[in-house]
PDB file of N, CA and C in Angstrom:
ATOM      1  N   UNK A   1      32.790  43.224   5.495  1.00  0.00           N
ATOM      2  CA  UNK A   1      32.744  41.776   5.459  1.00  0.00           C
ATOM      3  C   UNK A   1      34.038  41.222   6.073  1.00  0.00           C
ATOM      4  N   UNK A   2      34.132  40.538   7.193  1.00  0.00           N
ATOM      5  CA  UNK A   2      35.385  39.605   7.289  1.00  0.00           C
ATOM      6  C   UNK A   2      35.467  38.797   6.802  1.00  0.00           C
ATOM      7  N   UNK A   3      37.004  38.506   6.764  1.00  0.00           N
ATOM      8  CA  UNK A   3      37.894  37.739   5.451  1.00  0.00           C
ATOM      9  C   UNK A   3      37.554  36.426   6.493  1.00  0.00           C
ATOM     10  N   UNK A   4      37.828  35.441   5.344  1.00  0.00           N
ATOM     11  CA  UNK A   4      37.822  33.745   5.640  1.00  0.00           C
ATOM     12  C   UNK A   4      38.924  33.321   7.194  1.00  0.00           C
ATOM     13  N   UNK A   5      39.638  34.223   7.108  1.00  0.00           N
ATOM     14  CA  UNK A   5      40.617  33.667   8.384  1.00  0.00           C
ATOM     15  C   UNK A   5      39.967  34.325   9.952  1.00  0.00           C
ATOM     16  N   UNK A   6      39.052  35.424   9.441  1.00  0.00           N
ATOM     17  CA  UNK A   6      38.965  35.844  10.724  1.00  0.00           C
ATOM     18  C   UNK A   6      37.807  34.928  11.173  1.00  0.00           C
ATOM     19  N   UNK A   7      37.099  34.739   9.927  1.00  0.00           N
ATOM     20  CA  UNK A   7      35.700  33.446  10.361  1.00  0.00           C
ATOM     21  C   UNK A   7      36.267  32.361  10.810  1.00  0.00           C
ATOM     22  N   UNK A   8      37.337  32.141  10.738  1.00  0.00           N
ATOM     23  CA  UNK A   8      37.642  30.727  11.525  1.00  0.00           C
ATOM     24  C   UNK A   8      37.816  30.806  13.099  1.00  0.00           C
ATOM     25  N   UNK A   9      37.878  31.897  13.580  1.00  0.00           N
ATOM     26  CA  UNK A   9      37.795  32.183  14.894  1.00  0.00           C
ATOM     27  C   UNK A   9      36.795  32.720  15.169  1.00  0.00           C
ATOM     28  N   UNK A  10      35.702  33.267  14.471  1.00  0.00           N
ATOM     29  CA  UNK A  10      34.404  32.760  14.926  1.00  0.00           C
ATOM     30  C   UNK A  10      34.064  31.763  15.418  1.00  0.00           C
ATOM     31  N   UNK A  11      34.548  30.796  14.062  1.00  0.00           N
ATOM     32  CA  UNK A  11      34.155  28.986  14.333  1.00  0.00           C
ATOM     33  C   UNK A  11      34.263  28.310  15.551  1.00  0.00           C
ATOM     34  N   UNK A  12      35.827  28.851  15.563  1.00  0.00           N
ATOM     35  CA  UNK A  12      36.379  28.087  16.838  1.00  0.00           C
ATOM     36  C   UNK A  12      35.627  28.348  18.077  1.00  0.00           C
ATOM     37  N   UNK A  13      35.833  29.739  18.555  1.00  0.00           N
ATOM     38  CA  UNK A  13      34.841  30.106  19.738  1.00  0.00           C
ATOM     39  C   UNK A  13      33.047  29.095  20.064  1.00  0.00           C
ATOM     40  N   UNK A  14      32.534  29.462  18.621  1.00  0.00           N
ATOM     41  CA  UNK A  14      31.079  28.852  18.773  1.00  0.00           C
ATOM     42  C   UNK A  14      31.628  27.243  18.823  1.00  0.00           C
ATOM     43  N   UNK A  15      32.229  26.595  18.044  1.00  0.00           N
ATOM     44  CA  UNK A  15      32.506  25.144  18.632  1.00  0.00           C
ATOM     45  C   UNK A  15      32.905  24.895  19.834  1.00  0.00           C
ATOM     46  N   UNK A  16      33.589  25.276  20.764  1.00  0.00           N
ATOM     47  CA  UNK A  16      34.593  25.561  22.179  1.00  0.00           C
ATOM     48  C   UNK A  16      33.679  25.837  22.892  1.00  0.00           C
ATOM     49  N   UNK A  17      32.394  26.763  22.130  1.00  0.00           N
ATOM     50  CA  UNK A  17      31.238  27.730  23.530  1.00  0.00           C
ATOM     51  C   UNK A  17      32.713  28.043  24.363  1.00  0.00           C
ATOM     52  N   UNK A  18      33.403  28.733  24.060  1.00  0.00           N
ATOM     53  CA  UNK A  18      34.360  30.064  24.881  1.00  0.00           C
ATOM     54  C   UNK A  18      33.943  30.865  25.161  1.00  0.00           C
ATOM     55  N   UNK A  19      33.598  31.297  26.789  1.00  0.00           N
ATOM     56  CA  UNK A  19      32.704  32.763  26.988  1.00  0.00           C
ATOM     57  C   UNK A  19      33.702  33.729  26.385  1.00  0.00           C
ATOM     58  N   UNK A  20      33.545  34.989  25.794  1.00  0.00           N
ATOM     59  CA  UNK A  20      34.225  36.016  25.099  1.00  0.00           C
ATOM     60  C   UNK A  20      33.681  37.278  25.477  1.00  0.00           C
ATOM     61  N   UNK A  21      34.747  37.980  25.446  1.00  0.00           N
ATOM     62  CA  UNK A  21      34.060  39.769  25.403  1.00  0.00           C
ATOM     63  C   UNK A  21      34.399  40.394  23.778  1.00  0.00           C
ATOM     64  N   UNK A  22      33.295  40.609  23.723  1.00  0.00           N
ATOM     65  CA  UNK A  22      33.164  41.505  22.153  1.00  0.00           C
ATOM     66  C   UNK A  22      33.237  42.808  22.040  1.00  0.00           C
ATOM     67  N   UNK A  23      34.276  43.554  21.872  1.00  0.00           N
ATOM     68  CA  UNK A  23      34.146  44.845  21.666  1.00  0.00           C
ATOM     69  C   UNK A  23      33.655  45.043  20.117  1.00  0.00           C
ATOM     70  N   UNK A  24      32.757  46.124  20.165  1.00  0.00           N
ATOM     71  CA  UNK A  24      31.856  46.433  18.773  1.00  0.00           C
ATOM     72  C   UNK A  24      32.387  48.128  18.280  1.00  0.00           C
ATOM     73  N   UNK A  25      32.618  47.610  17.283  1.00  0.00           N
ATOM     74  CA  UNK A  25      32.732  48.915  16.475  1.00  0.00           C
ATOM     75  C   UNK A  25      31.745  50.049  17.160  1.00  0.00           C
ATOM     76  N   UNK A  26      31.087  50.520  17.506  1.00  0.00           N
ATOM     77  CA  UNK A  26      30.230  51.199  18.442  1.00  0.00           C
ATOM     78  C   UNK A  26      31.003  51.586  19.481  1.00  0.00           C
ATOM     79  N   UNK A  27      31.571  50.622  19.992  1.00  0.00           N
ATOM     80  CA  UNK A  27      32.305  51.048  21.821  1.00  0.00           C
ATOM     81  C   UNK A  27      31.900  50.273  22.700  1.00  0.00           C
ATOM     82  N   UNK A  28      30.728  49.599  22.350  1.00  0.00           N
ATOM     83  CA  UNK A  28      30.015  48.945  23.833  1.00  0.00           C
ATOM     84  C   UNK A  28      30.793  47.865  23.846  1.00  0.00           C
ATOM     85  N   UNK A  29      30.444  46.828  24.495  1.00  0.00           N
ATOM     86  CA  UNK A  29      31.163  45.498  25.172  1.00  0.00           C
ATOM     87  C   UNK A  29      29.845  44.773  25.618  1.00  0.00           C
ATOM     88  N   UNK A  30      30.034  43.448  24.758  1.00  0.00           N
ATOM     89  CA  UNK A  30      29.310  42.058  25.369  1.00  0.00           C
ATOM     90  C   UNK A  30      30.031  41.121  25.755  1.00  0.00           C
ATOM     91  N   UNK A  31      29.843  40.694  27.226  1.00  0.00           N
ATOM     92  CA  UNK A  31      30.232  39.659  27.489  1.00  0.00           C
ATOM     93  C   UNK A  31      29.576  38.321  27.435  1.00  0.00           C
ATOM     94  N   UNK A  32      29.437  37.037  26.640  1.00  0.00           N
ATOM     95  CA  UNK A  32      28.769  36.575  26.167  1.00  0.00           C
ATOM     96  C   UNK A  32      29.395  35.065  25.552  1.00  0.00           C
ATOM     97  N   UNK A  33      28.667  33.674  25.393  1.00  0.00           N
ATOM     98  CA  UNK A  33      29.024  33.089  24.661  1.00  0.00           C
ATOM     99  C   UNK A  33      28.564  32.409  23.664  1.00  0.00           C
ATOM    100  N   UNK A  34      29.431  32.290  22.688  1.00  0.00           N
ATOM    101  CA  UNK A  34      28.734  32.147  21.261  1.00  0.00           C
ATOM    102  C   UNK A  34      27.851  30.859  21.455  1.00  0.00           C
ATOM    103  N   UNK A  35      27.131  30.654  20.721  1.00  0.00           N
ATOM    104  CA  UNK A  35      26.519  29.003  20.442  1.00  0.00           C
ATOM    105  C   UNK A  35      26.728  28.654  18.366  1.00  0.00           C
ATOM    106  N   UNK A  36      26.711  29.821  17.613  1.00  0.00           N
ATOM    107  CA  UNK A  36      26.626  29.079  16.455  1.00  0.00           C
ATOM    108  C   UNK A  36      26.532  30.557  15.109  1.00  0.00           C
ATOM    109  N   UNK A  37      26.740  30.329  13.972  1.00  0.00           N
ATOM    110  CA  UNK A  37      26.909  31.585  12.883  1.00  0.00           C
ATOM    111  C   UNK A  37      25.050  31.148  12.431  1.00  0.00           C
ATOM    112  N   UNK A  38      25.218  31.906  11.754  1.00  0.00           N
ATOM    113  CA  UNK A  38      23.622  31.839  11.165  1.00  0.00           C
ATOM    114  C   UNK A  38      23.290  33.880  10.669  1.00  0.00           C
ATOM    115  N   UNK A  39      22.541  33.368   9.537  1.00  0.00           N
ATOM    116  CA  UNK A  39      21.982  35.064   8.888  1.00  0.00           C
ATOM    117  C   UNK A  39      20.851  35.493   9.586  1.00  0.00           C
ATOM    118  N   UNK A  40      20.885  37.074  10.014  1.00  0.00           N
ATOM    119  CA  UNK A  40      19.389  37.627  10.779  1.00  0.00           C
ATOM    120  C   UNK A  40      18.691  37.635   9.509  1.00  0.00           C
ATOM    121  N   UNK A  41      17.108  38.326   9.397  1.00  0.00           N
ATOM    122  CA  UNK A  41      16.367  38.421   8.315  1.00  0.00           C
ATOM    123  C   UNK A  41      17.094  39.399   7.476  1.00  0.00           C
ATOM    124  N   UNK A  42      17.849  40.026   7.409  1.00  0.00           N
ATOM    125  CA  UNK A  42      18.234  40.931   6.666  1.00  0.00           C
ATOM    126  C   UNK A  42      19.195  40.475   5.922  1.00  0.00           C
ATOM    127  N   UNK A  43      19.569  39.149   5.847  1.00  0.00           N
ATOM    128  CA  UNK A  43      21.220  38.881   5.420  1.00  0.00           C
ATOM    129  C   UNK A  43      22.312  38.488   5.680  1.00  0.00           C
ATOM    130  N   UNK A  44      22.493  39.916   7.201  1.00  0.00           N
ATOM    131  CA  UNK A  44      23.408  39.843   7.769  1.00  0.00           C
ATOM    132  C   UNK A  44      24.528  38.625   8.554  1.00  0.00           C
ATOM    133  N   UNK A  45      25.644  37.876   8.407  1.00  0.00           N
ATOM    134  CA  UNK A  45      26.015  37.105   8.880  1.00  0.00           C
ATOM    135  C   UNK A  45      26.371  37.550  10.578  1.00  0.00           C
ATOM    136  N   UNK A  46      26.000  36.476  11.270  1.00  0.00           N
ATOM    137  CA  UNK A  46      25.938  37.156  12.432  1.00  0.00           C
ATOM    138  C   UNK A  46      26.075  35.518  13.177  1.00  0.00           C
ATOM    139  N   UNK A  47      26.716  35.825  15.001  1.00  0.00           N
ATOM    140  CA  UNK A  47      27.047  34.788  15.422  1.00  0.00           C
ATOM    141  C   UNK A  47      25.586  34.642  16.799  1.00  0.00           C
ATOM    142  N   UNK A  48      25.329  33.736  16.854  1.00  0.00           N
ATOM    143  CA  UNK A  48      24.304  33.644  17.551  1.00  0.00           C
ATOM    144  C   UNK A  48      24.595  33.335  19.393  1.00  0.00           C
ATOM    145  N   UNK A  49      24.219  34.389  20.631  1.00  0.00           N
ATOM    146  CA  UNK A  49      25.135  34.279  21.075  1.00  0.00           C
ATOM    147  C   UNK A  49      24.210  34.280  22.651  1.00  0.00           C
ATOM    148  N   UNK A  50      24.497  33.564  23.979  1.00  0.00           N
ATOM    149  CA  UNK A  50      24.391  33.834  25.103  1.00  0.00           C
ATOM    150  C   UNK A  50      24.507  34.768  26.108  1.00  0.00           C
ATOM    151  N   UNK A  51      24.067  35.687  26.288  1.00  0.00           N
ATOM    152  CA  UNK A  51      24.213  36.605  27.603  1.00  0.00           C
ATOM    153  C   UNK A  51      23.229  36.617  28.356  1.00  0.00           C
ATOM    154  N   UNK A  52      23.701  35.707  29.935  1.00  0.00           N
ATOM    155  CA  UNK A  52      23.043  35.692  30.886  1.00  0.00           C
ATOM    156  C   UNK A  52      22.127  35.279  30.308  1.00  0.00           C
ATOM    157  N   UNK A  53      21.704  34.320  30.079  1.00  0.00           N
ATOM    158  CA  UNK A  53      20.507  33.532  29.767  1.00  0.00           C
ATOM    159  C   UNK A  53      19.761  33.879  28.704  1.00  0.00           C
ATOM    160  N   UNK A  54      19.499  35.107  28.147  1.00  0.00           N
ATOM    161  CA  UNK A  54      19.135  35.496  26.751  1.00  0.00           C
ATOM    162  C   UNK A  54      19.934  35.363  25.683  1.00  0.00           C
ATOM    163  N   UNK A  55      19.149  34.711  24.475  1.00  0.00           N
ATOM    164  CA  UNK A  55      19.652  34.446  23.260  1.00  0.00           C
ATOM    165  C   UNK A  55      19.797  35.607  22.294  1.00  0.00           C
ATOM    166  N   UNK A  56      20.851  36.272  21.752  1.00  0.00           N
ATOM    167  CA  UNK A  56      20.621  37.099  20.472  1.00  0.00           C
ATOM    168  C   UNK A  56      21.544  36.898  19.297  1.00  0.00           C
ATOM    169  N   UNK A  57      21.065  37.877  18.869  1.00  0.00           N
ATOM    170  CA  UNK A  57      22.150  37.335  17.634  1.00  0.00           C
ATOM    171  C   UNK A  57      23.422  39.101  17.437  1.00  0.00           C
ATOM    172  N   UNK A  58      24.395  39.038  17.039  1.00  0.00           N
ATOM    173  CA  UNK A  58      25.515  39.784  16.979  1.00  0.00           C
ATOM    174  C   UNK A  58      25.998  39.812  15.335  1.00  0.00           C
ATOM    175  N   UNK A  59      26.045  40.789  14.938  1.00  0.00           N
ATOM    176  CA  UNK A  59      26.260  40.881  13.373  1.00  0.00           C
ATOM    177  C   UNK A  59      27.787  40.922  13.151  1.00  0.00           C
ATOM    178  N   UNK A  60      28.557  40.043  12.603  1.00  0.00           N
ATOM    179  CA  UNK A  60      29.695  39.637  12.550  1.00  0.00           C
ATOM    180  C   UNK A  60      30.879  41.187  11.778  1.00  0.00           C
ATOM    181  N   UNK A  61      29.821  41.686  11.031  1.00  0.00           N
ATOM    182  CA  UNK A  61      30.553  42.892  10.454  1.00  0.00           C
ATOM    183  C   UNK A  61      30.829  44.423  11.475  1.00  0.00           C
ATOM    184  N   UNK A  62      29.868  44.196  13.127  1.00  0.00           N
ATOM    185  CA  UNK A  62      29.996  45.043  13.958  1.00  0.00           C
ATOM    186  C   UNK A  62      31.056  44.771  14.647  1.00  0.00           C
ATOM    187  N   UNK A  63      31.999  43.759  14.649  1.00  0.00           N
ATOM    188  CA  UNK A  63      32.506  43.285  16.114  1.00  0.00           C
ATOM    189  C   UNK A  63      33.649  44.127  15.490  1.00  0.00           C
ATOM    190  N   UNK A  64      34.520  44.679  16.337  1.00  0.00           N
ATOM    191  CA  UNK A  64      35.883  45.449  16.287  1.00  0.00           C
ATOM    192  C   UNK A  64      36.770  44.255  16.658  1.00  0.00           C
ATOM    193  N   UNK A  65      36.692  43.549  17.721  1.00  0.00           N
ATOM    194  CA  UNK A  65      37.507  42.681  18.739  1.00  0.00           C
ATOM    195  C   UNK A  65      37.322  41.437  19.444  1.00  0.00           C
ATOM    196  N   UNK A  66      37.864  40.295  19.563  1.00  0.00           N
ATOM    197  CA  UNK A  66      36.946  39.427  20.108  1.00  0.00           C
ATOM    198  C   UNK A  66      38.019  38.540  21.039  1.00  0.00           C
ATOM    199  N   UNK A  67      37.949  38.552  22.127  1.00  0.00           N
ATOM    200  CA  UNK A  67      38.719  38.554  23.260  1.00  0.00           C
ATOM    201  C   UNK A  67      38.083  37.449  23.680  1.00  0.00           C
ATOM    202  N   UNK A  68      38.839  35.877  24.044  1.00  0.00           N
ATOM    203  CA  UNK A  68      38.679  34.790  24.860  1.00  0.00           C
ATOM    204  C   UNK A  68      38.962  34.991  25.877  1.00  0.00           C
ATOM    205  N   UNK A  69      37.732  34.554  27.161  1.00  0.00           N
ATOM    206  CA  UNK A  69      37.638  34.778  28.337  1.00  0.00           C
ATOM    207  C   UNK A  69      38.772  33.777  29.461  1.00  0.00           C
ATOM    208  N   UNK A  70      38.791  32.337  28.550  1.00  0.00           N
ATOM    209  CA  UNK A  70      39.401  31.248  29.545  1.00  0.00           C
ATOM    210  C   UNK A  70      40.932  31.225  28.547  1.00  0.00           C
ATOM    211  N   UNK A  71      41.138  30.309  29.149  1.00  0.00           N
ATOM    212  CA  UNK A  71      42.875  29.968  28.977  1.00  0.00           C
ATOM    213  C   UNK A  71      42.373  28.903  27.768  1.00  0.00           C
ATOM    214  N   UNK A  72      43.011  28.539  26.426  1.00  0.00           N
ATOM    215  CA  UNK A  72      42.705  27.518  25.420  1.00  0.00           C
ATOM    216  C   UNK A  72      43.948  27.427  24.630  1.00  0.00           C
ATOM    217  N   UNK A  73      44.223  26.847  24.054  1.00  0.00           N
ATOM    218  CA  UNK A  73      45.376  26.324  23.109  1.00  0.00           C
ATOM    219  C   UNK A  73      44.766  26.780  21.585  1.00  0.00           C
ATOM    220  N   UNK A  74      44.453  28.006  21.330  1.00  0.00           N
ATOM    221  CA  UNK A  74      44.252  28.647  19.973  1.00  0.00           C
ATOM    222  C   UNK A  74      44.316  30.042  19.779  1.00  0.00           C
ATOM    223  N   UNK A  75      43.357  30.745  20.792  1.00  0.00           N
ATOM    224  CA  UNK A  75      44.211  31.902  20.462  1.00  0.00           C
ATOM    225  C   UNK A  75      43.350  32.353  21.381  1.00  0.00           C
ATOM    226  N   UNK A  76      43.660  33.745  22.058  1.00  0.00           N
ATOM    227  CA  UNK A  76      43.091  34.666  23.086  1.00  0.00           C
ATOM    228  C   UNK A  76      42.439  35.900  22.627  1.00  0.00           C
ATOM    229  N   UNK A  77      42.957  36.811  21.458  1.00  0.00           N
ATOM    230  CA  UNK A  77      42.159  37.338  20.995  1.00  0.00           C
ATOM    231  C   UNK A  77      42.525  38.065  19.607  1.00  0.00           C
ATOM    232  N   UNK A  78      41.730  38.402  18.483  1.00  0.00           N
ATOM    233  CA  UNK A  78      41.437  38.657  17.606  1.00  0.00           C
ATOM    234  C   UNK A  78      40.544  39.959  17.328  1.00  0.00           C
ATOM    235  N   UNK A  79      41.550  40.910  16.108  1.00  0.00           N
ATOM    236  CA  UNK A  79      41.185  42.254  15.763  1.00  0.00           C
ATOM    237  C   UNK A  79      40.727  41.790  14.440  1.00  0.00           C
ATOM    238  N   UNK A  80      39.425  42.713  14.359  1.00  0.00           N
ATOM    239  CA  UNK A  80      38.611  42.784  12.944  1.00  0.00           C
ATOM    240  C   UNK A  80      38.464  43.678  11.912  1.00  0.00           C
ATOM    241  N   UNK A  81      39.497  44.846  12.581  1.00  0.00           N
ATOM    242  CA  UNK A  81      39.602  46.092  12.003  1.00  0.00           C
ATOM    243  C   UNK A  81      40.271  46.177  10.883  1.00  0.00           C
TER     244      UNK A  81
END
């Protein structure tokens, strides 16, 4: 589960729509931008997210890393580990 501070940079990103690269506990990499938090059917808190024109959703407890793509006045990137 991430702690309350790291959800605030969730927030920020999906408010901003900041394209981001997500490194996932797994290894892979999405490049992608958020639109909004919301639970899949299972529970899971997860950020709901853009790549290349398809919508999915990303389970907030997979992400390892979350790296801002553009230049912003908050922060560039964030470890979840």
């Amino acid at each position: 589960m991430i702690t309350c501070d790291q959800h605030d940079y969730i927030e920020i990103v999906c408010t901003f729509k900041y394209p981001v690269k997500l490194t996932m506990k797994d290894g892979s990499v999405k490049e992608c931008v958020p639109i909004d938090t919301m639970y899949d059917s299972n529970r899971n808190e997860c950020m709901k997210v853009d790549q290349d024109g398809r919508e999915s959703l990303v389970i907030l407890d997979d992400i390892s890393r979350l790296e801002v793509c553009v230049d912003n006045p908050h922060f560039q990137r964030v470890s979840f580990d």
